[in-house]
C-alpha atoms as a PDB file:
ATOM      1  CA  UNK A   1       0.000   0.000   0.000  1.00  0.00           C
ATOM      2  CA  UNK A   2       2.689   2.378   0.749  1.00  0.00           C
ATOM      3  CA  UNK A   3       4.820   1.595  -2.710  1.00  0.00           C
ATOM      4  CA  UNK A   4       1.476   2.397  -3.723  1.00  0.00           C
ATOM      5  CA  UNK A   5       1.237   6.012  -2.610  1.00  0.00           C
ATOM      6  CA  UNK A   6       4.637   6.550  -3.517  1.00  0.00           C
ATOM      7  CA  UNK A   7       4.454   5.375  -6.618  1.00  0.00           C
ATOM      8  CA  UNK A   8       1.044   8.012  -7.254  1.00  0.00           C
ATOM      9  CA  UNK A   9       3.161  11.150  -5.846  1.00  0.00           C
ATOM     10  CA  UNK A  10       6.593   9.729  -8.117  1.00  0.00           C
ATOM     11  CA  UNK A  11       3.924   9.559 -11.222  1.00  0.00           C
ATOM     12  CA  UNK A  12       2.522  13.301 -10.473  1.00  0.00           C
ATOM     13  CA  UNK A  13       5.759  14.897 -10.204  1.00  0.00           C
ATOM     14  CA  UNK A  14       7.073  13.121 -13.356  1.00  0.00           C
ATOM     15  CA  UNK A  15       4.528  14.310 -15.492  1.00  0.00           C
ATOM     16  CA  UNK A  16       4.688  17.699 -14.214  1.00  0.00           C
ATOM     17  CA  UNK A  17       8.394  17.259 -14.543  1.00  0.00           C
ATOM     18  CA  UNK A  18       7.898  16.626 -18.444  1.00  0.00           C
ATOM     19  CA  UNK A  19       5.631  19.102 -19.270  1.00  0.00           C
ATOM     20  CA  UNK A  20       7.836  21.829 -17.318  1.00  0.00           C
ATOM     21  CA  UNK A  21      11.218  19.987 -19.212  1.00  0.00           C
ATOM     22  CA  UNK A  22       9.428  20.277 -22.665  1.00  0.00           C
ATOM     23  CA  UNK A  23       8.832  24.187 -21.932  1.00  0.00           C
ATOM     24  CA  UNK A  24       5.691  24.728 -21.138  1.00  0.00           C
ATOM     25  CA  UNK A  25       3.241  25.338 -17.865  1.00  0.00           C
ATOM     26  CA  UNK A  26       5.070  27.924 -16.931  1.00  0.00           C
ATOM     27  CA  UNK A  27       2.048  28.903 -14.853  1.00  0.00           C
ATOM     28  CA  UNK A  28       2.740  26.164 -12.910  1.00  0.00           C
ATOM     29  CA  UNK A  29       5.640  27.581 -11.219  1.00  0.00           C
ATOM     30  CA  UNK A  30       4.713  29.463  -8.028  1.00  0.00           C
ATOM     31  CA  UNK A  31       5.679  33.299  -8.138  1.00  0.00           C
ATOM     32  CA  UNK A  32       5.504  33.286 -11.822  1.00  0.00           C
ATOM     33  CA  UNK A  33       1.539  34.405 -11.857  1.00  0.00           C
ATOM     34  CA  UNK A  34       2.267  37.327  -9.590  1.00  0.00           C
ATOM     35  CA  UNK A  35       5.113  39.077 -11.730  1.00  0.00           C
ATOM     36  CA  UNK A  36       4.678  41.561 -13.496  1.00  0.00           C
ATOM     37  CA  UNK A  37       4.751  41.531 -17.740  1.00  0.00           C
ATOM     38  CA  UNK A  38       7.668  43.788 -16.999  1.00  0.00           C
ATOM     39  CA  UNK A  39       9.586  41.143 -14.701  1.00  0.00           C
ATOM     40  CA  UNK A  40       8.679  38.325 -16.752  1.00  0.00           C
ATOM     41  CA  UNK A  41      10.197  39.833 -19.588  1.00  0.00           C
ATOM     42  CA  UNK A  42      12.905  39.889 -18.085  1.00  0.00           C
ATOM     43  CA  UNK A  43      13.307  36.068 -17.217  1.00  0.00           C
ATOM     44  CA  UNK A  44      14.363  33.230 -19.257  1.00  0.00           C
ATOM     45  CA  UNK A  45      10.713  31.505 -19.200  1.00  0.00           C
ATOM     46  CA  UNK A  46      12.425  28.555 -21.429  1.00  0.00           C
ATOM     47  CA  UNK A  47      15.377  28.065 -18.935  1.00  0.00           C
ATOM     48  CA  UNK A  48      13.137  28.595 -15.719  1.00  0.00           C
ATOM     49  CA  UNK A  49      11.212  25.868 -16.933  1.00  0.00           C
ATOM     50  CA  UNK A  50      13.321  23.571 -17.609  1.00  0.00           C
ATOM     51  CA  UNK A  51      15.102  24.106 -14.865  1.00  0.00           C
ATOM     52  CA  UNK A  52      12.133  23.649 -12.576  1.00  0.00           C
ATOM     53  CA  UNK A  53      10.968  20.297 -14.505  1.00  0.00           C
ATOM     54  CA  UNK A  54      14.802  18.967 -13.826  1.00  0.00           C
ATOM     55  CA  UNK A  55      14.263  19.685 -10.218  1.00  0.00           C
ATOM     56  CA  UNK A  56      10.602  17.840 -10.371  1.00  0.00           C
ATOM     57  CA  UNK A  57      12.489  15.050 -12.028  1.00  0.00           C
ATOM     58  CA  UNK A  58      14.567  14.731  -9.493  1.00  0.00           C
ATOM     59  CA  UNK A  59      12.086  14.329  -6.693  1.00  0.00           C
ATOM     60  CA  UNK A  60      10.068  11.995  -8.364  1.00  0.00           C
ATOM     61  CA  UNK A  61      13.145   9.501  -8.347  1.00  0.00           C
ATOM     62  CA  UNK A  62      13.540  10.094  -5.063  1.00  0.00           C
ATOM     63  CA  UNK A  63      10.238   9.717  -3.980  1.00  0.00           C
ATOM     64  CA  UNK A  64      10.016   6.868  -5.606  1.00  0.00           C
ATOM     65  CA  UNK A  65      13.071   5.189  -3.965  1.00  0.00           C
ATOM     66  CA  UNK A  66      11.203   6.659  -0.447  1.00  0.00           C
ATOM     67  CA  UNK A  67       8.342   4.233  -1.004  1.00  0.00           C
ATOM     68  CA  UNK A  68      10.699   0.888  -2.267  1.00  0.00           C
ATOM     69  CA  UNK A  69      12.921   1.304   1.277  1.00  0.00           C
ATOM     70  CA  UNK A  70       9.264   1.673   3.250  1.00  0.00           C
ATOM     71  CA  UNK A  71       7.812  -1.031   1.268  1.00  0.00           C
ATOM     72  CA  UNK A  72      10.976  -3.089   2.018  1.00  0.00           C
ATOM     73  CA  UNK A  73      11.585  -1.981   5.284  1.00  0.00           C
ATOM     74  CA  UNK A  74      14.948  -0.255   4.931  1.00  0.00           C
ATOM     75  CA  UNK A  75      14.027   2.426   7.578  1.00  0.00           C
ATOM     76  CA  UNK A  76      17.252   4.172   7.694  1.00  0.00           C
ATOM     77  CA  UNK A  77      17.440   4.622   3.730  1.00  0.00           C
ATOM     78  CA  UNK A  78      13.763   5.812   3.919  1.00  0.00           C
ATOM     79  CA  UNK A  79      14.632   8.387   6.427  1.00  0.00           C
ATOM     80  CA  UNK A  80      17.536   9.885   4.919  1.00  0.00           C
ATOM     81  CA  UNK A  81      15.748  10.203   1.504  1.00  0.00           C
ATOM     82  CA  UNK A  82      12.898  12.003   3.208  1.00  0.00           C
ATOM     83  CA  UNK A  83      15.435  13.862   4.115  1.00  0.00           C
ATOM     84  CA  UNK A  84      16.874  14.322   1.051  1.00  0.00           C
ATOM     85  CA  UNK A  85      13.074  15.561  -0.739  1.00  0.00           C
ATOM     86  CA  UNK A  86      13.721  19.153   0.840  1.00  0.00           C
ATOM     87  CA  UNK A  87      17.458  19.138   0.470  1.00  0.00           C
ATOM     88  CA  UNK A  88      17.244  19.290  -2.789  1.00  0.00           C
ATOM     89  CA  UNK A  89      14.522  21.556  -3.241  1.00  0.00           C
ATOM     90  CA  UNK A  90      16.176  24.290  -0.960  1.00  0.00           C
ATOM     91  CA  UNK A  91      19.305  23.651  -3.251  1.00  0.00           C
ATOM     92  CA  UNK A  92      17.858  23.562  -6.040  1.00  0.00           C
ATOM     93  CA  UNK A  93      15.820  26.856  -5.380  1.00  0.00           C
ATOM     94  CA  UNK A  94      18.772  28.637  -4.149  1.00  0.00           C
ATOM     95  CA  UNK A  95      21.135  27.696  -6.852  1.00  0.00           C
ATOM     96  CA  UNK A  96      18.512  29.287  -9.277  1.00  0.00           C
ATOM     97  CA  UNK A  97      17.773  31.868  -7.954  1.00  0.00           C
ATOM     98  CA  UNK A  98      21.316  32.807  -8.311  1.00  0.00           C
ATOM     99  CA  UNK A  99      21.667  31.787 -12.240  1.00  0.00           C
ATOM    100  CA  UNK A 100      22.749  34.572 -14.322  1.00  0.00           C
ATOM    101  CA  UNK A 101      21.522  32.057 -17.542  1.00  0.00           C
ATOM    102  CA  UNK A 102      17.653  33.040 -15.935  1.00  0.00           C
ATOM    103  CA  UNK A 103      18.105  36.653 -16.833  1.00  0.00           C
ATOM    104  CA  UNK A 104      17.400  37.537 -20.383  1.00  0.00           C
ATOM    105  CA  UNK A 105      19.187  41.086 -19.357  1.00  0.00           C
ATOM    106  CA  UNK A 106      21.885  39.920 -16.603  1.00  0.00           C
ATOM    107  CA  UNK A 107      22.483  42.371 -14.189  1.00  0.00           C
ATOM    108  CA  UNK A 108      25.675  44.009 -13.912  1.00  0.00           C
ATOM    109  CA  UNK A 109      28.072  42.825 -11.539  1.00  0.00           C
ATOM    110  CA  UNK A 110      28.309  45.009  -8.180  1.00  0.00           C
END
């Protein structure tokens, strides 16, 4: 039952993960409503995307190998790849947030 669940919440992120790879449902991305046609001008929609589907790609695998360790009783690996689900996230986030390659006009250097 719980490879199950897993398994469901690995198959949601992957196709999210696609679609966002491939380009599109850029709506999809939280934040990316609430800008302004101004500010999203001046982001790389293409590379955001992708970016952000990578990063949903990445979860799913892991979320999947969450539910085989529960399902097999491996508690230790199932803990420290819950652990790992928001790791990479907060990484993941942080490292693009920082990408100069998001900016269609980089800022200068200060």
């Amino acid at each position: 039952m719980v490879l199950i669940i897993f398994s469901g919440c690995a198959g949601l992120l992957l196709v999210l993960g696609v679609v966002l790879v491939a380009g599109k449902g850029a709506m999809l991305i939280a934040g990316y409503n609430q800008m302004s046609k101004t500010e999203r001008a001046q982001i790389n929609t293409q590379a955001l995307t992708r970016s952000t589907g990578l990063m949903l790609l990445v979860e799913a695998v892991i979320t999947e190998a969450v539910g085989l360790a529960a399902q097999f009783n491996v508690i230790w690996a199932a803990l420290i790849l819950t652990a790992a689900i928001p790791a990479v996230a907060i990484t993941w986030i942080i490292r693009l947030r920082h990408s100069p390659h998001l900016r269609v006009n980089p800022l200068p250097n200060s």
